[in-house]
N, C-alpha and C. Protein backbone atom coordinates (compact mmCIF):
# COMPACT_ATOMS: atom_id res chain seq x y z
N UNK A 1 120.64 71.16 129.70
CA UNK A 1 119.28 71.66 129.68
C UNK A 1 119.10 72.74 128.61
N UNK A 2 120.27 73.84 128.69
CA UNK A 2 119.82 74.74 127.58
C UNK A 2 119.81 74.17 126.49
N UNK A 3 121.14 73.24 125.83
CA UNK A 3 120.78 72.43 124.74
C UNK A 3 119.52 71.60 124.07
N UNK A 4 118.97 71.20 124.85
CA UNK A 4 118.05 70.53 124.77
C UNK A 4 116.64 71.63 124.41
N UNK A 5 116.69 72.89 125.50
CA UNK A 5 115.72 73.87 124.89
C UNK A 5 115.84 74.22 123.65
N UNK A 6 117.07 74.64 123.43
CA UNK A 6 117.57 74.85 121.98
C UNK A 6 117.42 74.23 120.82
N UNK A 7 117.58 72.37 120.45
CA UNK A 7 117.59 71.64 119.98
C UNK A 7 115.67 71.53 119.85
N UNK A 8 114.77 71.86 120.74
CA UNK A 8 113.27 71.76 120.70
C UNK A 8 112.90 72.70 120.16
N UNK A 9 113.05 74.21 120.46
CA UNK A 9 112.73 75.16 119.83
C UNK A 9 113.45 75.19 118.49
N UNK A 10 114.50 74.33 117.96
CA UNK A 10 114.68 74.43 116.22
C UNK A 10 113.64 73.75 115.84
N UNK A 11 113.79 72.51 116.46
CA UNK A 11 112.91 71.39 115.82
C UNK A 11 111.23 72.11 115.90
N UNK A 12 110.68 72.78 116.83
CA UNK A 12 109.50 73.71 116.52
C UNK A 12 109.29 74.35 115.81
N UNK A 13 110.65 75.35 115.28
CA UNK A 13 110.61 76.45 114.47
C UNK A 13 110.51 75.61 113.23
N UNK A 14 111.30 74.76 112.89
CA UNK A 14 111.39 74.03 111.41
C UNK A 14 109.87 73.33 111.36
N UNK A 15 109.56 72.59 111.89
CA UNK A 15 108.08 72.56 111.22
C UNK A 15 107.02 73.72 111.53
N UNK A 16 107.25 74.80 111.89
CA UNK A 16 106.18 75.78 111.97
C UNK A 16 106.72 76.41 110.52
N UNK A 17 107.87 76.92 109.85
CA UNK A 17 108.13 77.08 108.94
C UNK A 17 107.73 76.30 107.69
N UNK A 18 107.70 74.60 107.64
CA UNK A 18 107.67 74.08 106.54
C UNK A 18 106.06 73.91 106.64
N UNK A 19 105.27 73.86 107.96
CA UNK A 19 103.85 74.03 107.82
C UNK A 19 103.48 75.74 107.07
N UNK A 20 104.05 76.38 107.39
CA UNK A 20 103.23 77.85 106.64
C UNK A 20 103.81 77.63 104.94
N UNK A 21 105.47 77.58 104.70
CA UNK A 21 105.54 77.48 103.44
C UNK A 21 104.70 76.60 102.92
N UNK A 22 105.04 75.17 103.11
CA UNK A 22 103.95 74.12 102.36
C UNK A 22 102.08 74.73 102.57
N UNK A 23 101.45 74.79 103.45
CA UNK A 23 100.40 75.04 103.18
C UNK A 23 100.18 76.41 102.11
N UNK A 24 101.16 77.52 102.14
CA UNK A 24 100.89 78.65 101.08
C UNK A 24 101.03 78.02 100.08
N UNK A 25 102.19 77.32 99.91
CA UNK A 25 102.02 76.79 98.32
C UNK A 25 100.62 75.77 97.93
N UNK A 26 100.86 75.18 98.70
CA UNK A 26 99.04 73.99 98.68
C UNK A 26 97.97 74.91 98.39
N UNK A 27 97.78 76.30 99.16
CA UNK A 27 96.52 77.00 98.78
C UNK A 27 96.53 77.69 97.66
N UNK A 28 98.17 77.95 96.69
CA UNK A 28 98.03 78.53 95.82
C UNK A 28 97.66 77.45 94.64
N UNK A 29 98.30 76.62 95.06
CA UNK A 29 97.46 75.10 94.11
C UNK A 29 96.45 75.19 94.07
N UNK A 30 95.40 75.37 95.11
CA UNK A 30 94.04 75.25 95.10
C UNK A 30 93.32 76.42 94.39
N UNK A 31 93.99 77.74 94.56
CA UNK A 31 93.20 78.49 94.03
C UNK A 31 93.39 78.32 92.24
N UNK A 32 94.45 77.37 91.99
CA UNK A 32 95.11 78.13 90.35
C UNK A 32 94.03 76.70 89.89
N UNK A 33 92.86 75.83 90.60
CA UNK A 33 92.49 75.44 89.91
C UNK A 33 91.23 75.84 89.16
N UNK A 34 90.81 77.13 89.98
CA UNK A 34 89.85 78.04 89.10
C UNK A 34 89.94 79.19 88.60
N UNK A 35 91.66 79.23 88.89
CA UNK A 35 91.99 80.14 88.16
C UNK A 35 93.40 79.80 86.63
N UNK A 36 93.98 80.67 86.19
CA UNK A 36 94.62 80.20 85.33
C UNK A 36 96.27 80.04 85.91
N UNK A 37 96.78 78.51 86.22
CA UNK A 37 97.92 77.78 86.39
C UNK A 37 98.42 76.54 86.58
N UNK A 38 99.61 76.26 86.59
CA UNK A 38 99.43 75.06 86.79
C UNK A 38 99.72 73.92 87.84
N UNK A 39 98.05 74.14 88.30
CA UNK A 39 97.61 73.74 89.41
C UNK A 39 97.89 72.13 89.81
N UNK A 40 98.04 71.84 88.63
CA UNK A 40 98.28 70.10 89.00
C UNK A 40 99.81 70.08 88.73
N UNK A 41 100.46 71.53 88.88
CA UNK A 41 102.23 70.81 89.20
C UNK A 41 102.33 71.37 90.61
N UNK A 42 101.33 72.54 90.87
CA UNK A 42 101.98 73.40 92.24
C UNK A 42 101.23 72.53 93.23
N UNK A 43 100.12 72.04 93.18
CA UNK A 43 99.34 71.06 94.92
C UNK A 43 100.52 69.80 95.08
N UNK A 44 101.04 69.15 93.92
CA UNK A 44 101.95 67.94 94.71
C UNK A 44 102.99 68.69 95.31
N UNK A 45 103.70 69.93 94.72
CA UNK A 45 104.79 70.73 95.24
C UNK A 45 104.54 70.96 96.94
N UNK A 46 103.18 71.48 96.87
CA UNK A 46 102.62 71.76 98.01
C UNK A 46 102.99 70.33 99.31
N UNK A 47 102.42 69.40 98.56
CA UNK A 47 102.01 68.19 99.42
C UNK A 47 103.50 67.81 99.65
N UNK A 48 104.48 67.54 99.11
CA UNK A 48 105.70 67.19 98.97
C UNK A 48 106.70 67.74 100.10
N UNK A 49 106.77 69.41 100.11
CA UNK A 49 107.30 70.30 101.44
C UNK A 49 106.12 70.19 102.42
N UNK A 50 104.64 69.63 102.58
CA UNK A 50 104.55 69.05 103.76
C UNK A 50 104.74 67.96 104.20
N UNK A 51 105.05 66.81 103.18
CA UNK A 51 105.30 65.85 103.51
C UNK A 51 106.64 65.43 104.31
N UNK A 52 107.36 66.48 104.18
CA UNK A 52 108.91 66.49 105.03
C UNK A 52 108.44 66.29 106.48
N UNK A 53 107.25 67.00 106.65
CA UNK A 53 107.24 67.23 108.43
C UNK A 53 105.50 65.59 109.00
N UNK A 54 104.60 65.77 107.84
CA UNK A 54 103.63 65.47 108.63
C UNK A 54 103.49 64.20 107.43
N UNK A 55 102.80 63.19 107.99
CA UNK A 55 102.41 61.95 108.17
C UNK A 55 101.64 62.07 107.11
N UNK A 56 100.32 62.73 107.47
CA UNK A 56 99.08 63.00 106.91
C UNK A 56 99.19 63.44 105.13
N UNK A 57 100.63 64.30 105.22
CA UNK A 57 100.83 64.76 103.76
C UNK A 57 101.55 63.69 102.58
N UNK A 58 102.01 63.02 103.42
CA UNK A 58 102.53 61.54 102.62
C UNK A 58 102.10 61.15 102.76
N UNK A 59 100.79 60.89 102.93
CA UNK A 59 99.67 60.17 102.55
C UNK A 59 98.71 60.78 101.17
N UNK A 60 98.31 61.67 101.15
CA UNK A 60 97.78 62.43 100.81
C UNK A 60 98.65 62.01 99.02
N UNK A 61 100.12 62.64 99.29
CA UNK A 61 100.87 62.45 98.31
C UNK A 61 100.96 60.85 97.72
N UNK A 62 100.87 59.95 98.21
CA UNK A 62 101.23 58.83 97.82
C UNK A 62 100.04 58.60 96.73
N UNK A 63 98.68 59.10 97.49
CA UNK A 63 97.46 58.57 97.02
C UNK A 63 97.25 59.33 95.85
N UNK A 64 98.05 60.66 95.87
CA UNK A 64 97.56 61.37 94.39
C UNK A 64 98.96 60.79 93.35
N UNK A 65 99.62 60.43 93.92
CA UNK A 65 100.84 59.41 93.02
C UNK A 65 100.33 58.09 92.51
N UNK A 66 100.27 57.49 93.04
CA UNK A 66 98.45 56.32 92.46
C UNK A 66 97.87 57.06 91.32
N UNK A 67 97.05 57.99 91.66
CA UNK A 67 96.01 58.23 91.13
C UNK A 67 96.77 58.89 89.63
N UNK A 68 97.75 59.76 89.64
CA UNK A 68 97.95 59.79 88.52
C UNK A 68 98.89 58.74 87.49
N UNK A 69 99.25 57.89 88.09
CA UNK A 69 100.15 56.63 87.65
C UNK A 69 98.97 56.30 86.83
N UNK A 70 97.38 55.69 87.68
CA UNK A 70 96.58 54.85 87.15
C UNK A 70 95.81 55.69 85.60
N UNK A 71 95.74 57.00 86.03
CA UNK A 71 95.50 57.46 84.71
C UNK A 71 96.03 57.71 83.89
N UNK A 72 97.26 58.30 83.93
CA UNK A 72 98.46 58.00 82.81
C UNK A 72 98.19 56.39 81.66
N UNK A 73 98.42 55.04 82.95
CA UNK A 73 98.46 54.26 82.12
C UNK A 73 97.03 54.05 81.09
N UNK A 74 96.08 54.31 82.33
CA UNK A 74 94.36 54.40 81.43
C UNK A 74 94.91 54.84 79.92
N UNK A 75 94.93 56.33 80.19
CA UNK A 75 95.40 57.20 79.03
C UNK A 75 96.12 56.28 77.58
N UNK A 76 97.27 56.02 78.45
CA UNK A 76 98.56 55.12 77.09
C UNK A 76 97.30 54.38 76.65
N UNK A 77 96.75 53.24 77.55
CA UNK A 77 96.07 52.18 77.10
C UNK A 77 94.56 52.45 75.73
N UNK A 78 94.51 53.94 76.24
CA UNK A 78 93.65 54.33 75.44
C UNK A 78 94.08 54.51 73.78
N UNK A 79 95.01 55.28 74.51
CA UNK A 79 95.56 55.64 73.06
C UNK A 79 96.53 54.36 72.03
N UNK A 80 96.68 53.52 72.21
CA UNK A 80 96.76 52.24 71.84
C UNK A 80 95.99 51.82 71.15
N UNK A 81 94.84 51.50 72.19
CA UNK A 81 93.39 51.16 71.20
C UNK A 81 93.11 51.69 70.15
N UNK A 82 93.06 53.05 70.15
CA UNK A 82 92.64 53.78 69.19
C UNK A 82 93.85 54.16 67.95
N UNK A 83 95.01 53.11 68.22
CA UNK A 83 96.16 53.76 67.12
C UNK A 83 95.91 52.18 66.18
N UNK A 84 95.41 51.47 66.94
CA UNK A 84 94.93 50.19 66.05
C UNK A 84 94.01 49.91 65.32
């Protein structure tokens, strides 16, 4: 029984920990996008240490992994066009 309390209260403490770290870093992402940093390396950082614990953040992450794959290639494809 105590084991088992023990073994619940880590497993509590570790995602109450990786929820406060990850969300501080996520909000400092958010703020550095009106302010000066770099905001589009620190929000996936963010999303990434929440994605260890919650569902919702690997999601989140996958979809902004898409999203910059698809513009990257946009991008190449652009610049192609225009080297021809």
């Amino acid at each position: 029984m105590i084991k088992r309390t023990i073994d619940l209260t880590y497993k509590t403490g570790r995602r109450i920990v990786i929820a406060v770290v990850g969300s501080s870093v996520l909000l400092i992402g958010i703020v550095m996008l009106v302010t000066p940093g770099p905001a589009f390396v620190v929000i996936p950082v963010g999303l990434a240490i929440l994605a260890i614990e919650f569902v919702w953040a690997r999601r989140w992450l996958r979809k902004l992994r898409r999203m910059i794959s698809r513009r990257g290639a946009e991008s190449r494809g652009e610049q192609a066009e225009n080297h021809r």
